[in-house]
N, C-alpha and C. Protein backbone atom coordinates (compact mmCIF):
# COMPACT_ATOMS: atom_id res chain seq x y z
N UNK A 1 -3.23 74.98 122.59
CA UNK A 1 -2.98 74.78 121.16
C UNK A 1 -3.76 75.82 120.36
N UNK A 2 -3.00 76.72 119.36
CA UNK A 2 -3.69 77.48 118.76
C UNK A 2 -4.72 77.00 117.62
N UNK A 3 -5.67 77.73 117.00
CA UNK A 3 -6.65 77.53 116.45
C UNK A 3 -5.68 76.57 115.07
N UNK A 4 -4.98 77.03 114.26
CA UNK A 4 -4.12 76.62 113.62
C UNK A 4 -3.10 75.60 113.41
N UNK A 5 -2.98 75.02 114.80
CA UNK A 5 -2.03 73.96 115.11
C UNK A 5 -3.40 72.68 115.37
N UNK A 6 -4.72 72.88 115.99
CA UNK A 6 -5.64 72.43 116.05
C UNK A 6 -5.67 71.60 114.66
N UNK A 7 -6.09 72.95 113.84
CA UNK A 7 -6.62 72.18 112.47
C UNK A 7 -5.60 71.17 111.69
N UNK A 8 -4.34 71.71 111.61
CA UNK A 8 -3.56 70.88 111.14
C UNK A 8 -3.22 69.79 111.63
N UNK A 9 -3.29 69.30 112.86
CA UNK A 9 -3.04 68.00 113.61
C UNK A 9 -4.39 67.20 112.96
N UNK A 10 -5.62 67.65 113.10
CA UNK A 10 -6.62 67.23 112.39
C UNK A 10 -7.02 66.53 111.00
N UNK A 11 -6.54 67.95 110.63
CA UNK A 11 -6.23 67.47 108.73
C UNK A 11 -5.55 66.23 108.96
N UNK A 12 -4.24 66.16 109.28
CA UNK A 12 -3.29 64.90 109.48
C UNK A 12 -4.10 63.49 109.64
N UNK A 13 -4.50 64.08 110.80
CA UNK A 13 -5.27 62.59 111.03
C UNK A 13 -6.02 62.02 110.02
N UNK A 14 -6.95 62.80 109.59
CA UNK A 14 -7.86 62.45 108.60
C UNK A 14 -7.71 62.16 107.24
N UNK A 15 -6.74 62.78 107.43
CA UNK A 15 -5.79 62.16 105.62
C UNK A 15 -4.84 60.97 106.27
N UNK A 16 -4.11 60.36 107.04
CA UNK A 16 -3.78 58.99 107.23
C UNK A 16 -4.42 57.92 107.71
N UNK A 17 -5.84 58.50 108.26
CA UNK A 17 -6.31 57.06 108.98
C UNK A 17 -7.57 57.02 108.36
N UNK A 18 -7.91 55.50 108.33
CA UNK A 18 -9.20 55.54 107.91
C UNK A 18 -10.50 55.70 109.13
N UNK A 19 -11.99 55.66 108.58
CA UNK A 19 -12.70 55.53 109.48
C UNK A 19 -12.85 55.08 110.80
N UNK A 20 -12.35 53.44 110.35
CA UNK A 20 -12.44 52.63 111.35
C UNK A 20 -10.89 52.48 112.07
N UNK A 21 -9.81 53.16 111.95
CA UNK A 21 -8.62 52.79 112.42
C UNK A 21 -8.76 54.22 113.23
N UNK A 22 -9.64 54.93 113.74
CA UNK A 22 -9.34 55.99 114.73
C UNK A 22 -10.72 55.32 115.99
N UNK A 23 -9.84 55.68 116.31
CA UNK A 23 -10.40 55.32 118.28
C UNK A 23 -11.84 55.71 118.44
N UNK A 24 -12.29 56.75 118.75
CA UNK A 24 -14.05 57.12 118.50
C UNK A 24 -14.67 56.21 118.05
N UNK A 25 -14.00 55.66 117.00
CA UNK A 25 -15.06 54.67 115.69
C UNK A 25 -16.24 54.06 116.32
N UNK A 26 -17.62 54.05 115.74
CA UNK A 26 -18.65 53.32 116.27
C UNK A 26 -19.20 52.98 114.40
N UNK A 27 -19.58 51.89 114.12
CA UNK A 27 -20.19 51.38 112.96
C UNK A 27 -21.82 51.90 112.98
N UNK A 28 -22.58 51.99 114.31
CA UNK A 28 -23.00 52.62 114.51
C UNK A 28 -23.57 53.36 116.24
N UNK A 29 -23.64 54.63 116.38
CA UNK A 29 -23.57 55.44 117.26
C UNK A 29 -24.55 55.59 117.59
N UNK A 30 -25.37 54.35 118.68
CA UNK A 30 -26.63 54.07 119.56
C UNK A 30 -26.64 54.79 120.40
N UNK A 31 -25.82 55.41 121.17
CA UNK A 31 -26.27 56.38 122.26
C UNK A 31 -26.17 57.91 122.10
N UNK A 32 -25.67 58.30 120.67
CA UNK A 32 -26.04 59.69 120.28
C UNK A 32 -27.48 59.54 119.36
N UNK A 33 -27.94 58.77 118.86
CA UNK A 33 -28.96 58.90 117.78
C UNK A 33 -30.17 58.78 119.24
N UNK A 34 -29.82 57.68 120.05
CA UNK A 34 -30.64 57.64 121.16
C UNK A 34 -31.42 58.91 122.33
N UNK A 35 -29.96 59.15 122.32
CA UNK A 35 -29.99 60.95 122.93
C UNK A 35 -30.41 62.19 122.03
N UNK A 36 -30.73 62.20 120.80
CA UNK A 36 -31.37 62.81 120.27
C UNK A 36 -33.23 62.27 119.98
N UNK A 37 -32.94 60.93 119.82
CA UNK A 37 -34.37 60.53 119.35
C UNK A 37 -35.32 60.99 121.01
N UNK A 38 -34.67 60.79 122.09
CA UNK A 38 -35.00 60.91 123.47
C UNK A 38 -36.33 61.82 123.48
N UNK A 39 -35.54 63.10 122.64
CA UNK A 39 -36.20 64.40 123.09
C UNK A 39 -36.75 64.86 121.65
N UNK A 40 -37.48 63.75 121.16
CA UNK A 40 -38.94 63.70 120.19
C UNK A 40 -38.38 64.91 119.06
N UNK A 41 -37.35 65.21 118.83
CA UNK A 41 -37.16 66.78 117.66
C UNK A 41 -38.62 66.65 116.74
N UNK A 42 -38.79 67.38 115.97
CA UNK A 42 -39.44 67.78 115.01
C UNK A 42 -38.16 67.14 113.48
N UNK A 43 -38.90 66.22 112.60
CA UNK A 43 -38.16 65.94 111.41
C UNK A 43 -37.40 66.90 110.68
N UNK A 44 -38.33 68.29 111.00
CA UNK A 44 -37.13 69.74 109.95
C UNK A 44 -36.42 70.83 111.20
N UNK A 45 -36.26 69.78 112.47
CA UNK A 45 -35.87 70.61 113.63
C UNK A 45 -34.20 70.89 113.41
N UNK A 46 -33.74 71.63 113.67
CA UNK A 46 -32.10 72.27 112.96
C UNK A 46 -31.45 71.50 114.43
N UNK A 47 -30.70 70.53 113.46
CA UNK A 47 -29.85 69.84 114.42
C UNK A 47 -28.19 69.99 114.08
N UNK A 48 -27.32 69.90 114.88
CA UNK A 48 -25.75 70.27 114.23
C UNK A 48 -25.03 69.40 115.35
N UNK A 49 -24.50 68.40 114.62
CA UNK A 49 -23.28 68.04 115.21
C UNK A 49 -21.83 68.12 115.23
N UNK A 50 -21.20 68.22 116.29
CA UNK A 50 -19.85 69.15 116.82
C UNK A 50 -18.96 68.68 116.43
N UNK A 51 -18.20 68.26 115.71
CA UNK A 51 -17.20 67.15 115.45
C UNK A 51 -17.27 66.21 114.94
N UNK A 52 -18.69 66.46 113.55
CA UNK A 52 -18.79 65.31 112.92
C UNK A 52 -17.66 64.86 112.09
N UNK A 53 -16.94 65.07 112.24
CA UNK A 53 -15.91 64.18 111.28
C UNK A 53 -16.41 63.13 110.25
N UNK A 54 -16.29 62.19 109.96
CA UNK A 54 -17.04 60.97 109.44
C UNK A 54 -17.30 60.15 109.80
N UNK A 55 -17.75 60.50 110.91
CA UNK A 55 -18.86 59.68 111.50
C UNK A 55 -20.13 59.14 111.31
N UNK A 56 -20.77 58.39 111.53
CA UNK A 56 -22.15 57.60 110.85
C UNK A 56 -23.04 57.98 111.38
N UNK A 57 -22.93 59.26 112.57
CA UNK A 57 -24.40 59.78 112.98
C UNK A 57 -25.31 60.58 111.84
N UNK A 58 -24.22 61.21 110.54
CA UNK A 58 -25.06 62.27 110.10
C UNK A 58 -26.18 61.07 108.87
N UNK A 59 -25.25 59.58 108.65
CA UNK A 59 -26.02 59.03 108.13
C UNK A 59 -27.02 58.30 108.72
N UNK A 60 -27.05 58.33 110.55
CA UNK A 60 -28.50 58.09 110.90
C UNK A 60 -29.43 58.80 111.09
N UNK A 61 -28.90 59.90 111.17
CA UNK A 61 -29.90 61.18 110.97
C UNK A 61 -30.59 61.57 109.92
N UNK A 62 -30.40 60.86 108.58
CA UNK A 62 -30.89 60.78 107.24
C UNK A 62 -31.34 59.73 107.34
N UNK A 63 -31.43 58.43 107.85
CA UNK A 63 -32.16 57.35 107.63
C UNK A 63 -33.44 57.56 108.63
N UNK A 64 -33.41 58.47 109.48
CA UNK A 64 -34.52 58.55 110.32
C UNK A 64 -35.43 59.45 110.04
N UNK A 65 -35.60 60.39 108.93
CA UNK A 65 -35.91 61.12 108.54
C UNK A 65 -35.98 62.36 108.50
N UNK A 66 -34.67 62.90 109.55
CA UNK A 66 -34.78 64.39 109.62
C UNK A 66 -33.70 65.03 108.49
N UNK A 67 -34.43 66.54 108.10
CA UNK A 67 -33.66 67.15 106.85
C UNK A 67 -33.65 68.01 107.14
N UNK A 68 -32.71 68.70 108.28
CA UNK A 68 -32.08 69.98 108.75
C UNK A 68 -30.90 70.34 109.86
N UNK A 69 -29.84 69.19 108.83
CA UNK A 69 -29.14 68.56 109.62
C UNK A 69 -27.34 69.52 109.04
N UNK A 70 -26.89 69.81 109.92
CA UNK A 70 -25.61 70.39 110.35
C UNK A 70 -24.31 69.64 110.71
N UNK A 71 -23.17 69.52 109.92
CA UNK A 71 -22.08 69.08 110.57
C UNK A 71 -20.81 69.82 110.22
N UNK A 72 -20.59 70.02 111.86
CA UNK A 72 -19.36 70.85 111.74
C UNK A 72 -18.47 70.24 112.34
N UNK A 73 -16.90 70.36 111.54
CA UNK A 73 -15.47 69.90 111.96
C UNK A 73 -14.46 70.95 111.69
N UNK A 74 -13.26 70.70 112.13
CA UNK A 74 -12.34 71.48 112.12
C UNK A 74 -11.50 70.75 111.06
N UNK A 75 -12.02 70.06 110.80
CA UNK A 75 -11.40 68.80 109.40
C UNK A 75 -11.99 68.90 108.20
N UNK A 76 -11.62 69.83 107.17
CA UNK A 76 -11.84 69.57 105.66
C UNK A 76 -12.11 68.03 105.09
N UNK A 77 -10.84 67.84 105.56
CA UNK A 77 -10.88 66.45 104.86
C UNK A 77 -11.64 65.18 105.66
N UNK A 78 -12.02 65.38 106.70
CA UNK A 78 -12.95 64.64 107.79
C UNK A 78 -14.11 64.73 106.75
N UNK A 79 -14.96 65.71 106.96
CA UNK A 79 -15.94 66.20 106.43
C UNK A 79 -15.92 65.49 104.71
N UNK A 80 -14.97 65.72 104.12
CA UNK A 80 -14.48 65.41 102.70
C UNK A 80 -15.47 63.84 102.79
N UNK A 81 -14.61 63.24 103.29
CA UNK A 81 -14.45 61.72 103.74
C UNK A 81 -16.17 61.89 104.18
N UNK A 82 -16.98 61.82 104.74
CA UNK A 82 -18.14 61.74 104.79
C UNK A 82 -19.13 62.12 103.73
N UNK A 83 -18.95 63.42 102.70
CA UNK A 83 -19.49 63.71 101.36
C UNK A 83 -19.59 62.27 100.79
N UNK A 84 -18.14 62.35 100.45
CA UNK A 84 -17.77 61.04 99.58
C UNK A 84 -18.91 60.17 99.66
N UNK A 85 -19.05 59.25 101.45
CA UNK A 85 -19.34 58.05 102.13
C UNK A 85 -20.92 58.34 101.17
N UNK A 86 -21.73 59.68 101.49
CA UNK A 86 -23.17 59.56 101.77
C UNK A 86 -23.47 59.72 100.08
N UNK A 87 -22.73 60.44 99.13
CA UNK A 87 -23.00 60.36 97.74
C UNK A 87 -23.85 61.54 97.66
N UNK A 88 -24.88 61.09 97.54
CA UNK A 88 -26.08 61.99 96.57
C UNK A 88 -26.60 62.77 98.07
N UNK A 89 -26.84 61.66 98.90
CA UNK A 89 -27.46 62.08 100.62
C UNK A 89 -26.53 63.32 100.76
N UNK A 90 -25.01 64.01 100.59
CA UNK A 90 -24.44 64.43 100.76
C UNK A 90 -25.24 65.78 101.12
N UNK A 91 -26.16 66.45 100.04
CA UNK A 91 -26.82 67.68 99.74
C UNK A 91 -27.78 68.00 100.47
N UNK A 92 -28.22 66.61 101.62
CA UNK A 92 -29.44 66.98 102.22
C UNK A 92 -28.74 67.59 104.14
N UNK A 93 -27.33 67.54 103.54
CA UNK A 93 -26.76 68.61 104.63
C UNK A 93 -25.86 69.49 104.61
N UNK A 94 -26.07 70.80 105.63
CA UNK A 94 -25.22 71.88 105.65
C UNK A 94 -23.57 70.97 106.22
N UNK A 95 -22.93 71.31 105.66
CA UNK A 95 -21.39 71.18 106.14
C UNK A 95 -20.74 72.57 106.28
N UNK A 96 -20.34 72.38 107.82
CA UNK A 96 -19.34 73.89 107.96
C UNK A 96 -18.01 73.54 108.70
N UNK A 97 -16.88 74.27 108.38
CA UNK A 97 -15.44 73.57 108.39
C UNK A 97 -15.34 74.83 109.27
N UNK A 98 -15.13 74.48 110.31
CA UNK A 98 -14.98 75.79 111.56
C UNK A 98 -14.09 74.91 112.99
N UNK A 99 -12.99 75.60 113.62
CA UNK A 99 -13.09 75.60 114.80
C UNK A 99 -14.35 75.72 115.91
N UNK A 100 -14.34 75.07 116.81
CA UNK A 100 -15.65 75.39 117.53
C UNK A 100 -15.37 76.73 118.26
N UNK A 101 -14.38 76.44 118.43
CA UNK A 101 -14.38 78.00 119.69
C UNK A 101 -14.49 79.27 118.59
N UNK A 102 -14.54 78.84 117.25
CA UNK A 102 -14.62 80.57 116.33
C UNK A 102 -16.03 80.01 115.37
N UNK A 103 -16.85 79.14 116.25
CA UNK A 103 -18.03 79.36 115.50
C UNK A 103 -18.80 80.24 115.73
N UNK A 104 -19.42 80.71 114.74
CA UNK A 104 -20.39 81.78 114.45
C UNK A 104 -21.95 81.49 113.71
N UNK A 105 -23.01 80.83 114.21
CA UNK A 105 -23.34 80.15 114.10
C UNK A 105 -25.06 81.48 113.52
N UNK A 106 -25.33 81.16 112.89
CA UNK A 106 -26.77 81.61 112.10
C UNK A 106 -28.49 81.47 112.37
N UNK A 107 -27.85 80.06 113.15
CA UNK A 107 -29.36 79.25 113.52
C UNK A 107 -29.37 79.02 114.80
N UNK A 108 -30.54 79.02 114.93
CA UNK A 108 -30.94 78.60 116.68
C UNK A 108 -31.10 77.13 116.48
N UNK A 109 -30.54 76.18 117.10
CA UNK A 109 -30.37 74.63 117.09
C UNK A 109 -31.43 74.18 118.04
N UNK A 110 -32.44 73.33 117.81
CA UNK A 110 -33.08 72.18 118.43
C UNK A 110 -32.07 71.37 119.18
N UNK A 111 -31.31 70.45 118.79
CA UNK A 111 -30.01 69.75 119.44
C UNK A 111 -28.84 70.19 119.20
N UNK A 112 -28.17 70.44 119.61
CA UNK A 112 -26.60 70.18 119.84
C UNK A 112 -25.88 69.11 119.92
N UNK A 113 -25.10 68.17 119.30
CA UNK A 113 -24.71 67.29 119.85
C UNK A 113 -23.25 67.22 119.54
N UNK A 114 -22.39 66.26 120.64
CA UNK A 114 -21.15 66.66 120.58
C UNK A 114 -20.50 65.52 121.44
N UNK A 115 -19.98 64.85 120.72
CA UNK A 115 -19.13 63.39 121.56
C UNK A 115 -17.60 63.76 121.09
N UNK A 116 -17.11 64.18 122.01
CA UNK A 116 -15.42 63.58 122.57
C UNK A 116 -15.19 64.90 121.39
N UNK A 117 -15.57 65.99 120.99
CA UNK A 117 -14.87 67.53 120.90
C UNK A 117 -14.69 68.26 122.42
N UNK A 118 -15.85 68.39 123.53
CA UNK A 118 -15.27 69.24 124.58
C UNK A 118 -14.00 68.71 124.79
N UNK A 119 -14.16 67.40 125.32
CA UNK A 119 -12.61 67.09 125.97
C UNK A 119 -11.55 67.54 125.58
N UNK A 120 -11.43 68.15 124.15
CA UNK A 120 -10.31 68.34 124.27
C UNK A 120 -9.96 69.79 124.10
N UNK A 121 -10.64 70.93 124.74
CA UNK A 121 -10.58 72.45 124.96
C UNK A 121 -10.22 71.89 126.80
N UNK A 122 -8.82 72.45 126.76
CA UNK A 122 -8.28 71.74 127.64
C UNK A 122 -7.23 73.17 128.26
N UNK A 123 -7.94 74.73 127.91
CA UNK A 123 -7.80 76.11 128.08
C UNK A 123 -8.81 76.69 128.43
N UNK A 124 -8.89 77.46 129.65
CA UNK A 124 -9.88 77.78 130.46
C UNK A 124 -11.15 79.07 129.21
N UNK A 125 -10.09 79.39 128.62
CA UNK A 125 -10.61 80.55 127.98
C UNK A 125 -11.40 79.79 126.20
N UNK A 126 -10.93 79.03 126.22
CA UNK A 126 -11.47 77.47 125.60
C UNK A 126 -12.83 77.38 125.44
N UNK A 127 -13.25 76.95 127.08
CA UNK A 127 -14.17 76.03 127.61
C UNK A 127 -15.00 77.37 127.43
N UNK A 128 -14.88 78.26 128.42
CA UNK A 128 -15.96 79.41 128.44
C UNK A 128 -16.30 80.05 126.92
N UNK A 129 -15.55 80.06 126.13
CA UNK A 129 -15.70 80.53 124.52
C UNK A 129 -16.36 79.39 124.15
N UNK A 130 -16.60 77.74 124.24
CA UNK A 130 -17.67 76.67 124.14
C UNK A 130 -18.55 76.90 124.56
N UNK A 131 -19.19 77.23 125.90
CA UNK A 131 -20.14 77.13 126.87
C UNK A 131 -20.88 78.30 125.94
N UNK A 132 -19.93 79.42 125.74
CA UNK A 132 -20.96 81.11 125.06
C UNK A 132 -21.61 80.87 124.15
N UNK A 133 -20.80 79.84 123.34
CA UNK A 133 -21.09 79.67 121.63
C UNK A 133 -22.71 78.74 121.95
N UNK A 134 -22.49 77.85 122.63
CA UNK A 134 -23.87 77.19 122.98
C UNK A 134 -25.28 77.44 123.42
N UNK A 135 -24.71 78.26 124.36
CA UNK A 135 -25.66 79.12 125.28
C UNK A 135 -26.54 79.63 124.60
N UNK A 136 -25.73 80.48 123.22
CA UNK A 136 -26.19 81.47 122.84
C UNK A 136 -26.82 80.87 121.76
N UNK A 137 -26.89 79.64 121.21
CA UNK A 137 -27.31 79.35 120.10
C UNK A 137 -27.90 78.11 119.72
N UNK A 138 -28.19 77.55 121.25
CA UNK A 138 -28.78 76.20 121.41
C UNK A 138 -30.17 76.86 121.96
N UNK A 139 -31.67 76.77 121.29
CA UNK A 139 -32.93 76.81 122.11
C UNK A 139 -33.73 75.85 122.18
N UNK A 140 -32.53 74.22 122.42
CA UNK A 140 -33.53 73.29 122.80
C UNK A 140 -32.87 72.26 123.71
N UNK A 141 -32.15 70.91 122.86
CA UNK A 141 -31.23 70.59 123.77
C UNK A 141 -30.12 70.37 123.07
N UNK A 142 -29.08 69.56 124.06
CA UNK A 142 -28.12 69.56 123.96
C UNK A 142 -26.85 68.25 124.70
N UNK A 143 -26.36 67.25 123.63
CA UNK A 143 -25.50 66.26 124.86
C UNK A 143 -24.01 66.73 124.66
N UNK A 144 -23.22 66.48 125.32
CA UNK A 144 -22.12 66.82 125.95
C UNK A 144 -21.91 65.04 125.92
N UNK A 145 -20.50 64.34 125.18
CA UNK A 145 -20.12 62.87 125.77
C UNK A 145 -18.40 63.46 125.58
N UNK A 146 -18.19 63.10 126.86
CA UNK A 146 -16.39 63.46 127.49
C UNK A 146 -15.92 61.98 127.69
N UNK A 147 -14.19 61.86 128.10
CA UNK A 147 -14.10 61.02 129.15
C UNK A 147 -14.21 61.36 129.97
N UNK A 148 -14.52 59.71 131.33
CA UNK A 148 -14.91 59.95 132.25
C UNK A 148 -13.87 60.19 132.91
N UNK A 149 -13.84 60.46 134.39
CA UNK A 149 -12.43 60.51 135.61
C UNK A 149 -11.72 59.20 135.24
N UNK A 150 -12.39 58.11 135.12
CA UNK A 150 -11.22 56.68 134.49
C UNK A 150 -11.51 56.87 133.42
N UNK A 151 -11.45 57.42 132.38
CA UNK A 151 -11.27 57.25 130.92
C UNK A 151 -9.66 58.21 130.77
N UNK A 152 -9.46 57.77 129.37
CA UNK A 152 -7.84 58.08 129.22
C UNK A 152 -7.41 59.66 128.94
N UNK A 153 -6.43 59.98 129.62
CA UNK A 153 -5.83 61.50 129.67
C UNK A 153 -5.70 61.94 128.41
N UNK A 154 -5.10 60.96 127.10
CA UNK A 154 -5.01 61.88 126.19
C UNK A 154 -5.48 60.98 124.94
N UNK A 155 -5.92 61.90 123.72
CA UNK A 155 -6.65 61.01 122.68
C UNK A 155 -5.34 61.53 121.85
N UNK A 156 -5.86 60.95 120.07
CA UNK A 156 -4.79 61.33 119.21
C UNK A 156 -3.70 61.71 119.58
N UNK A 157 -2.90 61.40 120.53
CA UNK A 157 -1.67 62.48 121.25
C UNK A 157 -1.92 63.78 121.99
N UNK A 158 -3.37 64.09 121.78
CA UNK A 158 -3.66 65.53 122.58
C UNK A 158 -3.86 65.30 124.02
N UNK A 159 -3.51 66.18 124.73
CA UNK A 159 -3.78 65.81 126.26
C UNK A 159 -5.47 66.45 126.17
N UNK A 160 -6.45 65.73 127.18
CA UNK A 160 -8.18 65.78 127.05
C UNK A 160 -7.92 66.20 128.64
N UNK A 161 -9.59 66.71 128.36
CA UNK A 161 -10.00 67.33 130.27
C UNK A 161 -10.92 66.21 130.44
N UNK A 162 -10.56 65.36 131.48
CA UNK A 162 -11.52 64.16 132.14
C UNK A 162 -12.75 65.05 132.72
N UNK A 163 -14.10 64.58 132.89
CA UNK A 163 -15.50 64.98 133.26
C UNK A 163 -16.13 64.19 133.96
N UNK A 164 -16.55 64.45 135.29
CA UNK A 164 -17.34 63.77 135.84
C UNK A 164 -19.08 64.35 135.50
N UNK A 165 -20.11 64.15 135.63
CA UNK A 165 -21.41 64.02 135.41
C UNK A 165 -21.46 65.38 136.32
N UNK A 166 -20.92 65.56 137.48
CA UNK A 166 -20.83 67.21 138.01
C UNK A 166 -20.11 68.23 137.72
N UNK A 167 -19.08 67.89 137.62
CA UNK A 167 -17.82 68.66 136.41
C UNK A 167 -18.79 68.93 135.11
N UNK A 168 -19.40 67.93 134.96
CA UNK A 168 -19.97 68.82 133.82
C UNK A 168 -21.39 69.59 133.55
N UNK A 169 -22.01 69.47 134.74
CA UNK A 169 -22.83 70.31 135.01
C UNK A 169 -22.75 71.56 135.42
N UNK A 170 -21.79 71.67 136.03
CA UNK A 170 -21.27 72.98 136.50
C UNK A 170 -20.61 73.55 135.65
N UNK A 171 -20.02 73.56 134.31
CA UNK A 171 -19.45 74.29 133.32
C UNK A 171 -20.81 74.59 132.95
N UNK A 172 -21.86 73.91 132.60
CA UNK A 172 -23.13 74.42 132.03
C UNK A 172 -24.11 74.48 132.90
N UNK A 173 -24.05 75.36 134.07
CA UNK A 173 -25.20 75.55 134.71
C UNK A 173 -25.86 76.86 134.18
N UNK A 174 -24.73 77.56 133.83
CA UNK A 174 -25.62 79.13 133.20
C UNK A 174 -26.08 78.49 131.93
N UNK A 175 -27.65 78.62 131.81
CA UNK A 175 -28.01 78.53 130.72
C UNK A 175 -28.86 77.30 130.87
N UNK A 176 -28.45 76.18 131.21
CA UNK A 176 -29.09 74.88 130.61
C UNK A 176 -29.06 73.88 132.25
N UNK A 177 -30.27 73.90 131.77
CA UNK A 177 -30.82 72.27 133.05
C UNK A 177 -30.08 70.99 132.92
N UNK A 178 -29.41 70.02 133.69
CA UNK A 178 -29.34 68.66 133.45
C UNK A 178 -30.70 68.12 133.30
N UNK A 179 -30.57 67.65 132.79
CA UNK A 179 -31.66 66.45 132.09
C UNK A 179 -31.26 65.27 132.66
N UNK A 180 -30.48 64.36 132.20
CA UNK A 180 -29.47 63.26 132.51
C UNK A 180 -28.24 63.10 132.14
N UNK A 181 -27.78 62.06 133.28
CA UNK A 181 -26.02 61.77 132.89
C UNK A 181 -25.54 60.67 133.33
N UNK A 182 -24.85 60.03 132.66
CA UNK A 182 -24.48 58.76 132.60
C UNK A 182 -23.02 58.10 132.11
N UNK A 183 -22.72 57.11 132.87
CA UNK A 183 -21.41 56.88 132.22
C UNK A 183 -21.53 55.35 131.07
N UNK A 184 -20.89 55.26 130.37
CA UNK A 184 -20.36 54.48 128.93
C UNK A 184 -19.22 53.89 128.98
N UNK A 185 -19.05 52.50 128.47
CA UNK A 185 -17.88 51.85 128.39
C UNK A 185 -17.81 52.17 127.01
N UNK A 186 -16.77 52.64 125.79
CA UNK A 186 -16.68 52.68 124.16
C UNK A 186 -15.28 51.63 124.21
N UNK A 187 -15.78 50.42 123.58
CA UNK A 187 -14.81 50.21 122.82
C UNK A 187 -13.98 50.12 121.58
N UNK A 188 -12.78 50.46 121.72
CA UNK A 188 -12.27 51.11 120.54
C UNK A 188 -12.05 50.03 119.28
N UNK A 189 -11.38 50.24 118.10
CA UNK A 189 -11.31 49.24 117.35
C UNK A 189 -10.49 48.41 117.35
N UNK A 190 -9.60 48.86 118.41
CA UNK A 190 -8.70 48.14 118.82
C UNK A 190 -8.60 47.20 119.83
N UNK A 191 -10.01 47.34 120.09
CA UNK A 191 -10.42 46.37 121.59
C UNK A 191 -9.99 47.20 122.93
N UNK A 192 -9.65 48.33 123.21
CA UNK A 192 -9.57 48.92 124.63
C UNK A 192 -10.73 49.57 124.71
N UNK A 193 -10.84 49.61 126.42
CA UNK A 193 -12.14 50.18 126.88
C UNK A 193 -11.83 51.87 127.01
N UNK A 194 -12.29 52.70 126.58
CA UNK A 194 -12.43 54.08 126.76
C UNK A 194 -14.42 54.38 127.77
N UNK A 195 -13.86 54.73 129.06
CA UNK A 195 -15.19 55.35 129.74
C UNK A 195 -15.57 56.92 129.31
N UNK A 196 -16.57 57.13 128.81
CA UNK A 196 -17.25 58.46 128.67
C UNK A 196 -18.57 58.91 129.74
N UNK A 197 -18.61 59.87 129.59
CA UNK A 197 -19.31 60.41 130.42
C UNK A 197 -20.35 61.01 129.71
N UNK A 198 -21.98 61.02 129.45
CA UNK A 198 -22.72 61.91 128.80
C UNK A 198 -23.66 62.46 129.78
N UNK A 199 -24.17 63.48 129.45
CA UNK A 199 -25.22 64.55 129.86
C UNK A 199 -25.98 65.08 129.01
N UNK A 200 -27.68 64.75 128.81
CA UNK A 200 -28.30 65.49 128.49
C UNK A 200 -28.62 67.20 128.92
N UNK A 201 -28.63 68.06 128.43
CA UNK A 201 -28.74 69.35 128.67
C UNK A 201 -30.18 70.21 127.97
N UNK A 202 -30.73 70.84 128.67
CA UNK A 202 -31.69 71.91 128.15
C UNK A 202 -31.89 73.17 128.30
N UNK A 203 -31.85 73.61 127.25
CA UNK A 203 -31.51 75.28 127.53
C UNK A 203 -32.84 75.75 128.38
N UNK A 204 -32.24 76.66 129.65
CA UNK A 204 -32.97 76.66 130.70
C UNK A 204 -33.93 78.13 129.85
């Protein structure tokens, strides 16, 4: 899928569904705030998450006290939809509206974090244009949450690359240590079980 057909399937989504009527949905997101709190950051440590859409991590990342916080989507109106949510909190973060595979990124990141965007670079030339962008611009850590080998083939209608805990170590062995990895039951709002797969990562 080109960079362009990406965004627009995106936009779509995010202008018909609400928060809680897309699959990801968590009210709140205990095992990414967890996986960051893990590895002690520094409160003004430059953190960016991959696909924040409007999601409620960037508002636990403001209730916990860090203020050097990053969210990037390929969704205007994702992103839109989260301004809105946080109000005034809005200003105490960078928002950047980028494809991942054409980010170009300024800062060296403390964390990386990124739930259910790899899965779906599902083009070899994709994945390795992910892995570069990271490599090169992560100098601390970093989680990776996929589906697992039983989690479902395709999200929003997109077909996803399933990940096992070695599958995904081995896309990121240049560069970054496993730390840990683990699998997740998410259930959706609809009541089905979606299995994910996460991995802590550290840039070696």
């Amino acid at each position: 899928m080109s960079n362009i057909s990406r965004r627009k399937h995106w936009e779509k989504v995010f202008e018909e569904k609400k928060a809680e009527e897309v699959s990801w949905y968590q009210p709140i997101p205990e095992t990414s705030i967890n996986l960051i709190l893990s590895v002690n950051p520094k409160k003004n440590a430059p953190i960016i998450d991959i696909g924040a859409g409007d999601s409620m991590l960037i508002d636990q990342l403001i209730s916990h006290g860090f203020t050097n916080i990053y969210a990037l989507d390929i969704s205007s109106k994702a992103l839109d939809k989260a301004k809105r949510r946080l109000g005034e909190k809005a200003d105490l973060v960078k928002w950047i509206v980028s494809d991942i595979t054409h980010f170009k990124p300024d800062t060296a990141f403390d964390f990386w974090h990124d739930r259910a965007v790899f899965h779906f670079l599902t083009d070899k030339k994709d994945v390795e244009m992910y892995r570069s962008i990271a490599a090169s611009s992560v100098r601390g850590d970093m989680s990776i949450g996929t589906f697992a080998p039983s989690g479902p083939s395709k999200c929003s209608n997109l077909d996803i690359q399933r990940y096992s805990a070695e599958e995904l170590k081995t896309v990121f062995k240049e560069g970054f240590t496993c730390e840990n990895c683990f699998e997740e039951a998410h259930l959706t709002p609809a009541g089905k079980v979606q299995n994910f797969t996460f991995c802590l990562f550290r840039k070696s």
